[in-house]
C-alpha atoms as a PDB file:
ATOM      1  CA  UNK A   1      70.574 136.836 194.965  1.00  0.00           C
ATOM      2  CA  UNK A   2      71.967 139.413 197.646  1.00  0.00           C
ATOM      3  CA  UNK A   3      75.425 139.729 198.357  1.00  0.00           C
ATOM      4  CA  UNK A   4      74.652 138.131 202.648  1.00  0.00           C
ATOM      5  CA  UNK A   5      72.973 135.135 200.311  1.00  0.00           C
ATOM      6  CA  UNK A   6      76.279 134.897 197.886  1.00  0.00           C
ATOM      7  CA  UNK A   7      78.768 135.282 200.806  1.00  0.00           C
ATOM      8  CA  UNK A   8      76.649 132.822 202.566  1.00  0.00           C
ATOM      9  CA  UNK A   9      76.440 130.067 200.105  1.00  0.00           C
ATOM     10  CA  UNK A  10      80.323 130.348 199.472  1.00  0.00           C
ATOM     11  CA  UNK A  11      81.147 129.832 202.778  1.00  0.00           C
ATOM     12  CA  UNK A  12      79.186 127.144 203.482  1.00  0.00           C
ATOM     13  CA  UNK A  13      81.329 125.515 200.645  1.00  0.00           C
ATOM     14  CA  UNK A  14      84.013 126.115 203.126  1.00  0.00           C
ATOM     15  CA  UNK A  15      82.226 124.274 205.841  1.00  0.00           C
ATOM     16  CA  UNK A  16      84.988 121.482 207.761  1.00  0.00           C
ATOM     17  CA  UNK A  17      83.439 118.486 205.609  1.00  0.00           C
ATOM     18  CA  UNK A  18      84.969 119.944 202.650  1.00  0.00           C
ATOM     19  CA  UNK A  19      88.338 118.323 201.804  1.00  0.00           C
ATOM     20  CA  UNK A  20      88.127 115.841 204.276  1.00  0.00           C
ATOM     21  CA  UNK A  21      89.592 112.027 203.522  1.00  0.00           C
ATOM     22  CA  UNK A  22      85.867 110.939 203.157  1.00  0.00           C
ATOM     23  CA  UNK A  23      85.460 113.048 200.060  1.00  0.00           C
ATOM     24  CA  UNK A  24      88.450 112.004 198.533  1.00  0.00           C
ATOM     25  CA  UNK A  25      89.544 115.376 196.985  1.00  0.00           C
ATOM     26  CA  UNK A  26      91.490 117.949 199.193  1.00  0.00           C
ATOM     27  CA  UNK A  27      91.099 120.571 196.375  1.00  0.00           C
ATOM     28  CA  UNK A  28      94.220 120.217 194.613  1.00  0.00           C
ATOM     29  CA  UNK A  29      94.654 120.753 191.141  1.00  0.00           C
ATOM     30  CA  UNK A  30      96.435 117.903 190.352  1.00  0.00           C
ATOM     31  CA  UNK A  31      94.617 115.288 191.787  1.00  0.00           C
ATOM     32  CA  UNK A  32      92.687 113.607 188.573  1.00  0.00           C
ATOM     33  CA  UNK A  33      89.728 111.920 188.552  1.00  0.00           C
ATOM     34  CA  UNK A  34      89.925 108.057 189.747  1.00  0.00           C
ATOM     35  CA  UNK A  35      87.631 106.969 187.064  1.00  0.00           C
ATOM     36  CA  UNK A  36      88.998 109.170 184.339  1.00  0.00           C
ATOM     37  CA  UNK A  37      85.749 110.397 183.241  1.00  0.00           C
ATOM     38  CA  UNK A  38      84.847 113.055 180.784  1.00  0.00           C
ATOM     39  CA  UNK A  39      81.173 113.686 182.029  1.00  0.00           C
ATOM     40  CA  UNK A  40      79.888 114.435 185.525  1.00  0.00           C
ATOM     41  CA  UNK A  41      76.736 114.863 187.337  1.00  0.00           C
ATOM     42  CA  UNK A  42      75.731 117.312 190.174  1.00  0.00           C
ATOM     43  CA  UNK A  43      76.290 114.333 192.672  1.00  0.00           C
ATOM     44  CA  UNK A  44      79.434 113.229 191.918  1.00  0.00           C
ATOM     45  CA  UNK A  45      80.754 116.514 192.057  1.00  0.00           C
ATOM     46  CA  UNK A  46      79.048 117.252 195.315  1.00  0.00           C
ATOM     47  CA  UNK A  47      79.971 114.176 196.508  1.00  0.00           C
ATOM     48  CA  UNK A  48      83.761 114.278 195.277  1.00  0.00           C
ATOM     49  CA  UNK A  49      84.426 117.898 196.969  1.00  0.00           C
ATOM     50  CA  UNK A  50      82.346 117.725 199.604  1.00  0.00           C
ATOM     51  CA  UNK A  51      79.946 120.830 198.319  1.00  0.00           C
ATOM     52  CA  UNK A  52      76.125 121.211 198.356  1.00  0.00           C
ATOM     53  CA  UNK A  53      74.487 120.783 194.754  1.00  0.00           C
ATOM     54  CA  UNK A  54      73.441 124.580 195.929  1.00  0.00           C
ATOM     55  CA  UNK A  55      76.671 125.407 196.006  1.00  0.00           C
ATOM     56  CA  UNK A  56      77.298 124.336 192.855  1.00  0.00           C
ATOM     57  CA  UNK A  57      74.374 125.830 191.132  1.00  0.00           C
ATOM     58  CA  UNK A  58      75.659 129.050 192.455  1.00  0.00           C
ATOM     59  CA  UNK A  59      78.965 128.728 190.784  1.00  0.00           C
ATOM     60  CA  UNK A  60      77.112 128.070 187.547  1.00  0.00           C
ATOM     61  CA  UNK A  61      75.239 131.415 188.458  1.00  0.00           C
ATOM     62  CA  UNK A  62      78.251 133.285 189.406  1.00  0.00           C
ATOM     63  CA  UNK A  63      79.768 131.953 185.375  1.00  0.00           C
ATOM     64  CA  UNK A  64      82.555 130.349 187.597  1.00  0.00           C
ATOM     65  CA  UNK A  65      81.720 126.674 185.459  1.00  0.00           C
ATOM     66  CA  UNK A  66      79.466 126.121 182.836  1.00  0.00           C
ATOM     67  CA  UNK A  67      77.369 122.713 182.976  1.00  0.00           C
ATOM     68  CA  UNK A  68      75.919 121.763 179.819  1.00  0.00           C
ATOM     69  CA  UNK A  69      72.202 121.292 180.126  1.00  0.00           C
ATOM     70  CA  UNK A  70      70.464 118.438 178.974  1.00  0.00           C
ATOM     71  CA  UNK A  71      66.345 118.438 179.741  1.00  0.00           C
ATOM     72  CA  UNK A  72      66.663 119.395 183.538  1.00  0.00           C
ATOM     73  CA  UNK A  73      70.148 117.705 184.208  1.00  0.00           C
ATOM     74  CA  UNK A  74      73.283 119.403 184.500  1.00  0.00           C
ATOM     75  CA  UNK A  75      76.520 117.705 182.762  1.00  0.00           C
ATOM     76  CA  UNK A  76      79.838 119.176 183.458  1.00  0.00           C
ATOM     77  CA  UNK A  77      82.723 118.701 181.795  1.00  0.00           C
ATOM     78  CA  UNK A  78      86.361 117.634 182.407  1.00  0.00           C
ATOM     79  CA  UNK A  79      86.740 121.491 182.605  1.00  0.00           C
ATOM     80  CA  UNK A  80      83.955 122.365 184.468  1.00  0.00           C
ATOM     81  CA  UNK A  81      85.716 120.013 187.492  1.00  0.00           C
ATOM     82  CA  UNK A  82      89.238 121.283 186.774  1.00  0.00           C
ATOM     83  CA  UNK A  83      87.789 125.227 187.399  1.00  0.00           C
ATOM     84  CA  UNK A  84      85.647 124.095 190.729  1.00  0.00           C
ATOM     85  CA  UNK A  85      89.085 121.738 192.011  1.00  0.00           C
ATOM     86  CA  UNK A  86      90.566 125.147 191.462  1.00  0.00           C
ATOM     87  CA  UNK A  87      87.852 127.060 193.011  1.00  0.00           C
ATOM     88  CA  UNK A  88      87.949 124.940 195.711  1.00  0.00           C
ATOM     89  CA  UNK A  89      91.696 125.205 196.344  1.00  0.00           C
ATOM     90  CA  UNK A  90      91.655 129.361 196.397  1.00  0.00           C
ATOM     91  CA  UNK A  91      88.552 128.905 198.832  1.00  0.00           C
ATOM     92  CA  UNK A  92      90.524 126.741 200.975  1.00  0.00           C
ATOM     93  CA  UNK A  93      93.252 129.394 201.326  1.00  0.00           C
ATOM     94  CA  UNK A  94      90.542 132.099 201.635  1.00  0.00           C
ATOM     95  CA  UNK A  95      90.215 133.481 198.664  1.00  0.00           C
ATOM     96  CA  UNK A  96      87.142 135.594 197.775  1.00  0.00           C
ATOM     97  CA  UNK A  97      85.131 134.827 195.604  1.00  0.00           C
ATOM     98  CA  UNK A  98      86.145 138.179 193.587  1.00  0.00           C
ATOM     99  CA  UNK A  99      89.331 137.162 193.504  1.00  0.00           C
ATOM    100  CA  UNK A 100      88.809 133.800 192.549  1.00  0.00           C
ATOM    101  CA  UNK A 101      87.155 134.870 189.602  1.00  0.00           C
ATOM    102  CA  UNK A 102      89.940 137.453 188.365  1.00  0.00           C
ATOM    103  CA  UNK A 103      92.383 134.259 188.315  1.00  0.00           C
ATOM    104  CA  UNK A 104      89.861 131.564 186.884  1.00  0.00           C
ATOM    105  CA  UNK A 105      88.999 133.917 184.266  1.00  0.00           C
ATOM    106  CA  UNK A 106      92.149 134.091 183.015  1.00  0.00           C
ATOM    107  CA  UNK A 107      92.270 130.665 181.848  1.00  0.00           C
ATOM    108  CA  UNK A 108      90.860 130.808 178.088  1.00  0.00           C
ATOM    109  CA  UNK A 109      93.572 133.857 177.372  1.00  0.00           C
ATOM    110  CA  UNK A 110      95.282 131.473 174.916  1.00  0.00           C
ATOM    111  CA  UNK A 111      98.651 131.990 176.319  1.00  0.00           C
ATOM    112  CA  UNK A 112      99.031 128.542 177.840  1.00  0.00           C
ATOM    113  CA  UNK A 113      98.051 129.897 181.349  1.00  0.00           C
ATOM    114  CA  UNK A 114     100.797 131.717 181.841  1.00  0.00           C
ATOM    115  CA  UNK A 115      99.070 135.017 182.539  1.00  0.00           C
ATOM    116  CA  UNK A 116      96.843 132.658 184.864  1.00  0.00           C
ATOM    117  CA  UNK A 117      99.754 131.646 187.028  1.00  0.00           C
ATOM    118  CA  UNK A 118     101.431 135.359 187.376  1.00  0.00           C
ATOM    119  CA  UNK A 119      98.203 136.517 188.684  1.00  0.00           C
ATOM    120  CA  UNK A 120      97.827 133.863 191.165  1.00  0.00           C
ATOM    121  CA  UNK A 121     101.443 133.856 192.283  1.00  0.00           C
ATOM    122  CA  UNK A 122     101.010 137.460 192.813  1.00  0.00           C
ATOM    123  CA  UNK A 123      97.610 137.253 194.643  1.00  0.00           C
ATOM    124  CA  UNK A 124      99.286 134.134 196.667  1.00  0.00           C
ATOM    125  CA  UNK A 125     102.464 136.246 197.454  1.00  0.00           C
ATOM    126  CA  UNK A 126     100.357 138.876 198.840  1.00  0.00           C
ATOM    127  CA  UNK A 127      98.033 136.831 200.661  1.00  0.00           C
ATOM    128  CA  UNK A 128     101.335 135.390 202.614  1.00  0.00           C
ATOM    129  CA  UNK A 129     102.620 138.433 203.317  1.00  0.00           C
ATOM    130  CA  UNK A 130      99.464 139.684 204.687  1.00  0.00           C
ATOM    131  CA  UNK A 131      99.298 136.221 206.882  1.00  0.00           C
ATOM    132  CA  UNK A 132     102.387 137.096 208.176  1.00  0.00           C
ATOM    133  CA  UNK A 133     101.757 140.377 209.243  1.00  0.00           C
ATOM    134  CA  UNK A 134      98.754 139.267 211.070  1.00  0.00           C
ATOM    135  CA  UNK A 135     100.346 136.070 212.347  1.00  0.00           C
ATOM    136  CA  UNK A 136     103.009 138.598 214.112  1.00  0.00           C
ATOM    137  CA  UNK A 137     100.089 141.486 215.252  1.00  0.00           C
ATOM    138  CA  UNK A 138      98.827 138.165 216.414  1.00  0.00           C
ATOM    139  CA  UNK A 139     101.956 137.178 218.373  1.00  0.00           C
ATOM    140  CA  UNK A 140     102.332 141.051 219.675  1.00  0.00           C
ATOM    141  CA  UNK A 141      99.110 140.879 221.232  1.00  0.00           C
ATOM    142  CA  UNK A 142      99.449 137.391 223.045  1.00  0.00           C
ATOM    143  CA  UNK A 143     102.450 138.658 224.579  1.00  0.00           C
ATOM    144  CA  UNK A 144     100.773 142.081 225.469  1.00  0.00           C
ATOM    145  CA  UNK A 145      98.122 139.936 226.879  1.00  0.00           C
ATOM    146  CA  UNK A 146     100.770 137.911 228.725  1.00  0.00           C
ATOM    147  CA  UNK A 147     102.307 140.800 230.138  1.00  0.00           C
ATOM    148  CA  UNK A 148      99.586 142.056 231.747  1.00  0.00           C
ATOM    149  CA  UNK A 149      98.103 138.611 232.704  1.00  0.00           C
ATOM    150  CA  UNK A 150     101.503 137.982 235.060  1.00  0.00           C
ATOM    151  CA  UNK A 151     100.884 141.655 236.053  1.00  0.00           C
ATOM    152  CA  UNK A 152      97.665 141.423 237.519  1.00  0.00           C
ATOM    153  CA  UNK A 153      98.480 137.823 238.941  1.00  0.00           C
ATOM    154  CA  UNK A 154     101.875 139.906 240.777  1.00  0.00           C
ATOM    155  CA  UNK A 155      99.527 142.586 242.145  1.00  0.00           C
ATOM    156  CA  UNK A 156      97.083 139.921 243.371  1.00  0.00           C
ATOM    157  CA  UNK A 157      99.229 137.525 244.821  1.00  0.00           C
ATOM    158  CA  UNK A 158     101.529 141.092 246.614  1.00  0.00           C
ATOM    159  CA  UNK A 159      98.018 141.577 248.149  1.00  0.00           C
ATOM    160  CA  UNK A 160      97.433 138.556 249.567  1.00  0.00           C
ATOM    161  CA  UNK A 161      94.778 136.848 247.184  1.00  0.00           C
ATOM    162  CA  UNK A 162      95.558 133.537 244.990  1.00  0.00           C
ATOM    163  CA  UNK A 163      94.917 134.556 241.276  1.00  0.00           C
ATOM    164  CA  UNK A 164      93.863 130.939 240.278  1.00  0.00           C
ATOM    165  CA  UNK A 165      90.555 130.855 242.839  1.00  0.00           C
END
């Protein structure tokens, strides 16, 4: 699969519908399932996190879960929906895929996830601070824009012309 295909597929995972109250799962890790099962099929993940069964398929591809395969059916496992609630919660926050997979894959170091969570509270630390730094180049450019908005309104107005016509 290319890399446009990959990028493509992930972010339609991202797609509004996702998350939404109708879905019943907003991608958080805690949230357990209603019914307390230990087996799932494609559908009731898709349906549960509001992702295409393509979407999932691609995970599976990508090693991100690991469905157990009986005939032509695919069975995940209590884990398999913990790692896509959590693969759904870094996409959410935008998360690449990359970097989801450096944090998932730290889950089977046998150290009680503790490794797991340093990563991620690293990679979230950074990806606030990055936020912020945009949400204030953001901020710097609406008032530059501003600016010159009243500027040009002034100059119109000095000459005689109304600026909202």
């Amino acid at each position: 699969m290319s890399q446009q295909a990959a990028t493509a597929i992930h972010a339609q995972a991202r797609q509004p519908d996702s998350g939404t109250p109708e879905s019943g799962h907003t991608g958080h890790l805690d949230q357990p399932d209603a019914l307390k099962r230990d087996q799932f099929t494609i559908s009731d993940l898709s349906n549960e996190f509001g992702v295409t069964a393509r979407a999932l398929r691609f995970y599976e591809d990508e090693g991100l879960i690991a469905p157990e395969r009986i005939g032509l059916s695919r069975i995940y496992s209590r884990r398999d929906r913990a790692r896509l609630a959590w693969i759904m919660r870094a996409k959410n926050v935008g998360f690449s895929l990359a970097e989801i997979r450096d944090m998932i894959d730290l889950y089977d170091m046998g150290d009680g996830r503790a490794e797991q969570r340093r990563v991620t509270l690293a990679k979230c630390r950074e990806r606030i601070e990055s936020m912020r730094r945009q949400q204030a180049d953001l901020a710097a450019t609406i008032e530059e824009l501003t600016s010159f908005v009243d500027l040009v309104i002034a100059k119109e107005r000095s000459e005689g012309r109304n600026p909202d016509a």
